[in-house]
N, C-alpha and C. Protein backbone atom coordinates (compact mmCIF):
# COMPACT_ATOMS: atom_id res chain seq x y z
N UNK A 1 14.73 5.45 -13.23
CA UNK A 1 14.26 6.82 -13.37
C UNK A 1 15.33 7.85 -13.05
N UNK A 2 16.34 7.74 -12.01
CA UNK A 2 17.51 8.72 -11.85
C UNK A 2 16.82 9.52 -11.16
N UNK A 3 16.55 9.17 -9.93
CA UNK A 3 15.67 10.23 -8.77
C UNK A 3 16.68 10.93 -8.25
N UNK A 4 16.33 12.56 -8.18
CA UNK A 4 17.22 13.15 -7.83
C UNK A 4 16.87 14.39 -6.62
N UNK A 5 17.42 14.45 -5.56
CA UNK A 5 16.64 15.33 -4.56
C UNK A 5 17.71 16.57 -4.55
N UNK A 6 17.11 18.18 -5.26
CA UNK A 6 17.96 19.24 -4.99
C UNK A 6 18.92 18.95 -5.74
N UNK A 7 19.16 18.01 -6.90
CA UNK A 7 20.04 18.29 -8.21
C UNK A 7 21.06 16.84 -7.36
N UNK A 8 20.87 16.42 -6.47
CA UNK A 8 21.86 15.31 -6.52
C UNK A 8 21.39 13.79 -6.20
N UNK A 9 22.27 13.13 -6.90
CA UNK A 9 21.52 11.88 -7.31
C UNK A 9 20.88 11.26 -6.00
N UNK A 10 20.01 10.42 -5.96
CA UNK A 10 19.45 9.84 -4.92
C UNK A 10 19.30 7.77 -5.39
N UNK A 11 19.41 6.67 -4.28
CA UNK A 11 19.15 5.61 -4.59
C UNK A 11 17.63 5.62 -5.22
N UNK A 12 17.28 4.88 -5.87
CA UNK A 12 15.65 4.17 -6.45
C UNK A 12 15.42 3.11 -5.30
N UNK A 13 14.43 2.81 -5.77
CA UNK A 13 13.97 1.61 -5.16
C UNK A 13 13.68 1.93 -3.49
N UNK A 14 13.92 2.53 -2.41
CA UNK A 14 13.60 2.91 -1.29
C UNK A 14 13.31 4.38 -1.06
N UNK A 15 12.47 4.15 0.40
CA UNK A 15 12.22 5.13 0.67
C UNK A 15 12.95 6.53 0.79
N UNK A 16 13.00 7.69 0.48
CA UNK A 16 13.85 8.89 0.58
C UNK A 16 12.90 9.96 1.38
N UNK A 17 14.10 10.76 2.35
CA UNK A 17 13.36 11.78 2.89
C UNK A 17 13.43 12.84 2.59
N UNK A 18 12.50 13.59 2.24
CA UNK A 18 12.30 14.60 1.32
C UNK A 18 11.67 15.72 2.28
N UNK A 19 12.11 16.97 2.35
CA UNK A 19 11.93 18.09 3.55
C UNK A 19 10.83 19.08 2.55
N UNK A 20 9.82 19.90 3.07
CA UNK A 20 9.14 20.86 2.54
C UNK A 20 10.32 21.78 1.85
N UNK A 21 9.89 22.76 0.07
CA UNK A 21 10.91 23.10 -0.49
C UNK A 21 11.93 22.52 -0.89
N UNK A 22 12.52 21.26 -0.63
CA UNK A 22 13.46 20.26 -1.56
C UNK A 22 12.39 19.64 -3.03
N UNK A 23 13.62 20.00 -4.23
CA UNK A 23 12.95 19.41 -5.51
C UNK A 23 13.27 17.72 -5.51
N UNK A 24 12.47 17.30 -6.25
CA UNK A 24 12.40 16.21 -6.94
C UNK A 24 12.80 16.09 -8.05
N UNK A 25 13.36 15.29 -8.66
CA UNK A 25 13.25 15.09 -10.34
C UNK A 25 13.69 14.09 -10.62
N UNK A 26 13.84 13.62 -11.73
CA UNK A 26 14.31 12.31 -12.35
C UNK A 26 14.92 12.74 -14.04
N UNK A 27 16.02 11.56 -13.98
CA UNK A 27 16.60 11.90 -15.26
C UNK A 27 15.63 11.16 -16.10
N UNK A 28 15.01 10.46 -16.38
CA UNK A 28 13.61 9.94 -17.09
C UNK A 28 13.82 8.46 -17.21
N UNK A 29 13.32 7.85 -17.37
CA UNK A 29 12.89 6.19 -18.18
C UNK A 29 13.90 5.80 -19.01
N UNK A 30 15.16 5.08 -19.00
CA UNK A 30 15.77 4.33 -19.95
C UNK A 30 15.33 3.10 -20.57
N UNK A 31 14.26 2.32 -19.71
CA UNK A 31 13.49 1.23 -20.49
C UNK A 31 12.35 1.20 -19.72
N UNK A 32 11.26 0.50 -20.41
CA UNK A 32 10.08 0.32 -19.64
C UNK A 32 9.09 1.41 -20.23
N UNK A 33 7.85 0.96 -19.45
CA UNK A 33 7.03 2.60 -19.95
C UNK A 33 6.65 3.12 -18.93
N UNK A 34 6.62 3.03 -17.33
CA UNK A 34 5.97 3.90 -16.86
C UNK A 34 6.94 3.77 -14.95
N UNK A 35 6.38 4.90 -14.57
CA UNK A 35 6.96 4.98 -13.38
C UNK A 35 6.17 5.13 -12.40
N UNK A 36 6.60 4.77 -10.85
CA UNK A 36 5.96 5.12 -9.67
C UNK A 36 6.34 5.86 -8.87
N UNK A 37 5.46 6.56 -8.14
CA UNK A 37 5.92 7.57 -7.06
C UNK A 37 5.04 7.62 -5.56
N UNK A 38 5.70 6.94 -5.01
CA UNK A 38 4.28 6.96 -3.90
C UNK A 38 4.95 8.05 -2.37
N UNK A 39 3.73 8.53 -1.99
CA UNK A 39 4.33 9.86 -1.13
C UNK A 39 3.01 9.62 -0.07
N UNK A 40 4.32 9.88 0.90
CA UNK A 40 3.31 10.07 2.46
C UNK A 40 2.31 10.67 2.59
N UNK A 41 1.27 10.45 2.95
CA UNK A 41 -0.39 11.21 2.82
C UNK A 41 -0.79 11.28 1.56
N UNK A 42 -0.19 10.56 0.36
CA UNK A 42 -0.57 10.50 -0.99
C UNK A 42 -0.77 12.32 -1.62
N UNK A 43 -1.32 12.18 -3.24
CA UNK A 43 -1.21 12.91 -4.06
C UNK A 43 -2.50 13.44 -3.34
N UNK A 44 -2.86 14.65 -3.07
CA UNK A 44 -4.01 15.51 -2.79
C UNK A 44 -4.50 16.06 -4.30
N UNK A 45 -5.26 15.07 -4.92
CA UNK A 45 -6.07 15.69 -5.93
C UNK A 45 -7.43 14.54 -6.05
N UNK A 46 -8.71 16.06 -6.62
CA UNK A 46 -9.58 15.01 -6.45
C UNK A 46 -9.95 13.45 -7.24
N UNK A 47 -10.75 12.58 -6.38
CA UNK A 47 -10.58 11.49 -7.08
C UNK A 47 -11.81 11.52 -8.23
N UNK A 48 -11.27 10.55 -9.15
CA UNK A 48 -11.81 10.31 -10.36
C UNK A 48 -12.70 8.83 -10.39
N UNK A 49 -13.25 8.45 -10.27
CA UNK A 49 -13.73 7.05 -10.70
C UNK A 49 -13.00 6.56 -9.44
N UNK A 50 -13.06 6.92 -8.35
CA UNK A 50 -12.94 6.47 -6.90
C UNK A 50 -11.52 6.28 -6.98
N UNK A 51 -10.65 7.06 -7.81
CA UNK A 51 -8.80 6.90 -8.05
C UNK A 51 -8.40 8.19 -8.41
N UNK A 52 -7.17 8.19 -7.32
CA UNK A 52 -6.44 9.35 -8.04
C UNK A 52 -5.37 9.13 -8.69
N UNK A 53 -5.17 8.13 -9.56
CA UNK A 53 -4.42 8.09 -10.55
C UNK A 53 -4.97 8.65 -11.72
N UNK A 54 -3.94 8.80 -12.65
CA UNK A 54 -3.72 9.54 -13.62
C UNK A 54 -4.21 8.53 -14.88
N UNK A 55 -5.39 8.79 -15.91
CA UNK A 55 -4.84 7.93 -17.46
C UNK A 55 -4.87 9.29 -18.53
N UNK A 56 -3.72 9.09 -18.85
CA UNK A 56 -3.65 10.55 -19.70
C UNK A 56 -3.59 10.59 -21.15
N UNK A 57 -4.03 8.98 -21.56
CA UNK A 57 -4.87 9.25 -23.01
C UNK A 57 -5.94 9.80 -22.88
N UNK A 58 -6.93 9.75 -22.17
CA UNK A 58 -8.30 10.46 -21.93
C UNK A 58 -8.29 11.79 -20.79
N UNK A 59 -7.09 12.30 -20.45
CA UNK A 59 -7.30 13.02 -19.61
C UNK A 59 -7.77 13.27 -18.29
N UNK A 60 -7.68 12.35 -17.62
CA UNK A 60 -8.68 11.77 -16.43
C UNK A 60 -7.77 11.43 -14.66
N UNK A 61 -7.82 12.20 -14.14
CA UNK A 61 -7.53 12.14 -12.92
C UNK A 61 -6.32 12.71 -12.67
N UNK A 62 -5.55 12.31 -11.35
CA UNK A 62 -4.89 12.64 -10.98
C UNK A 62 -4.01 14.54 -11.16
N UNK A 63 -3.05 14.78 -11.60
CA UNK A 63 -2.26 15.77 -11.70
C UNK A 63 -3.13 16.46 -12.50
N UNK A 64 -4.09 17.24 -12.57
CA UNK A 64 -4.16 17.82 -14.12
C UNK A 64 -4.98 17.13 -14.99
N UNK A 65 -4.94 15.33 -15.11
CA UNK A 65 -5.33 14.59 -16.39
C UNK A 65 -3.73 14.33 -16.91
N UNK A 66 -2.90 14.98 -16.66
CA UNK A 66 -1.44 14.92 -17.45
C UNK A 66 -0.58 14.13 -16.86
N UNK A 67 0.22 13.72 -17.56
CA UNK A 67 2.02 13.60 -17.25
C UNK A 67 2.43 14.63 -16.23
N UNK A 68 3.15 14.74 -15.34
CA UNK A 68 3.87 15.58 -14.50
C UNK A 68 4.82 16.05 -15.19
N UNK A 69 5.39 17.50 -15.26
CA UNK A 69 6.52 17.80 -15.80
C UNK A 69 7.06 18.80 -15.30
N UNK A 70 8.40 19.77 -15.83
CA UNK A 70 9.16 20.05 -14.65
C UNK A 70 8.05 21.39 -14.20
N UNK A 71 8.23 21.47 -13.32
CA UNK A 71 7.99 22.56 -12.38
C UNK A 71 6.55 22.58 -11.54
N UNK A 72 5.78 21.45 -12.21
CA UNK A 72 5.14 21.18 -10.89
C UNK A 72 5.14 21.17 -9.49
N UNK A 73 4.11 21.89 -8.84
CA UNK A 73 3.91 21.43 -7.67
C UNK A 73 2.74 20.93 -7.07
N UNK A 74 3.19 19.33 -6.99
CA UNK A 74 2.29 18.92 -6.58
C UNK A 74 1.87 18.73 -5.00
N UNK A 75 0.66 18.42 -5.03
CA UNK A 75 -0.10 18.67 -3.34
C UNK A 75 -0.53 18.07 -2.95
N UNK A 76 0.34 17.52 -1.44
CA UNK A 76 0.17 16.35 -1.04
C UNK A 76 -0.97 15.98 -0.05
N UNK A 77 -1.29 15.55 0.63
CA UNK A 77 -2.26 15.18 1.70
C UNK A 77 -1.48 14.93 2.98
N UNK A 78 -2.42 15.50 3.80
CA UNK A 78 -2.26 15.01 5.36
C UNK A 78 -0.82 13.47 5.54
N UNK A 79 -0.11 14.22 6.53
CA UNK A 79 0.65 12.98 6.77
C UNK A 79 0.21 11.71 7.64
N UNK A 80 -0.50 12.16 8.85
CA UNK A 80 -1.37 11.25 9.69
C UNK A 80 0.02 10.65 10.50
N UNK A 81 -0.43 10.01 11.59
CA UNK A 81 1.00 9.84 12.68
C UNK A 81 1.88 9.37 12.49
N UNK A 82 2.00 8.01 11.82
CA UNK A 82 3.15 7.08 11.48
C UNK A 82 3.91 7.43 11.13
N UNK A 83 5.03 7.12 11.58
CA UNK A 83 6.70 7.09 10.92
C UNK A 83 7.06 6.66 9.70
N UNK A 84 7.83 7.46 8.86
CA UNK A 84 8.19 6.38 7.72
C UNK A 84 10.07 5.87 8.18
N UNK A 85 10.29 4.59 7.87
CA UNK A 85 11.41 4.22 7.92
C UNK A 85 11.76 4.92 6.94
N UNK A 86 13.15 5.35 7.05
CA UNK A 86 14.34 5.89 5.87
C UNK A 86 15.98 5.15 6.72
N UNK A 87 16.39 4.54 5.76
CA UNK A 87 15.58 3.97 4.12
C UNK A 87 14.94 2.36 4.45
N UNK A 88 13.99 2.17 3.78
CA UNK A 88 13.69 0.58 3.46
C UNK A 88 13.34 0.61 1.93
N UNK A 89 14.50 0.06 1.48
CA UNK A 89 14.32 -0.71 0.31
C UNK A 89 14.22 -2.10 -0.39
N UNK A 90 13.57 -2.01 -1.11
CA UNK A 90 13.43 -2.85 -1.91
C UNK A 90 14.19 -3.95 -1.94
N UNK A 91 14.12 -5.42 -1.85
CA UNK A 91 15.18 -6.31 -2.07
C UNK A 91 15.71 -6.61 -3.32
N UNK A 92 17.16 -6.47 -3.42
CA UNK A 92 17.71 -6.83 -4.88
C UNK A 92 16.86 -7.48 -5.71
N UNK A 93 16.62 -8.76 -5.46
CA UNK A 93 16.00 -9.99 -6.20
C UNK A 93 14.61 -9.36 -6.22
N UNK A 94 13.70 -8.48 -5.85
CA UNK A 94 12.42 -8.13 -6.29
C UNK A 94 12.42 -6.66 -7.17
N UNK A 95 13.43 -6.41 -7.42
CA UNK A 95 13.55 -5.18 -8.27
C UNK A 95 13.19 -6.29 -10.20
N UNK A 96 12.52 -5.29 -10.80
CA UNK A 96 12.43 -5.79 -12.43
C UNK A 96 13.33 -5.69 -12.52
């Protein structure tokens, strides 16, 4: 995906710490069809069919019903106490 925090490149695959007001973005998908994004206290939108994921042939959940695109802001949920390690990534051999 080419995750990028504030215009400069960032690793995939592990966790990144990301401060209130720092952007996100990605240079997009070179293969595959779809991507993940998982965020501390999750996506704050309401749930759909007991999910807040997104299917955006039918319009249904998550962001909108949509694809995310630039200039979103999306809204996160409660962080709750736990720490996140930065970084723990992913092991070579379990990456696709």
């Amino acid at each position: 995906l080419g995750p990028k925090i504030n215009g400069a490149p960032v690793a995939a695959w592990q966790t990144l710490a990301v401060s209130s007001g720092d952007v996100l973005s990605f240079a997009g998908l070179k293969s595959g069809l779809r991507g993940y994004l998982a965020v501390r206290g999750g996506i704050d939108t309401l749930p759909v069919m007991n999910s807040r994921s997104t299917y955006t042939k039918a319009a249904l959940g998550g962001f909108e019903g949509r694809a995310l695109k630039a200039g979103d802001q999306v809204p996160v949920g409660a962080e709750g106490t736990g720490t996140a390690t930065v970084p723990l990534a992913i092991p070579q051999d379990q990456i696709p």
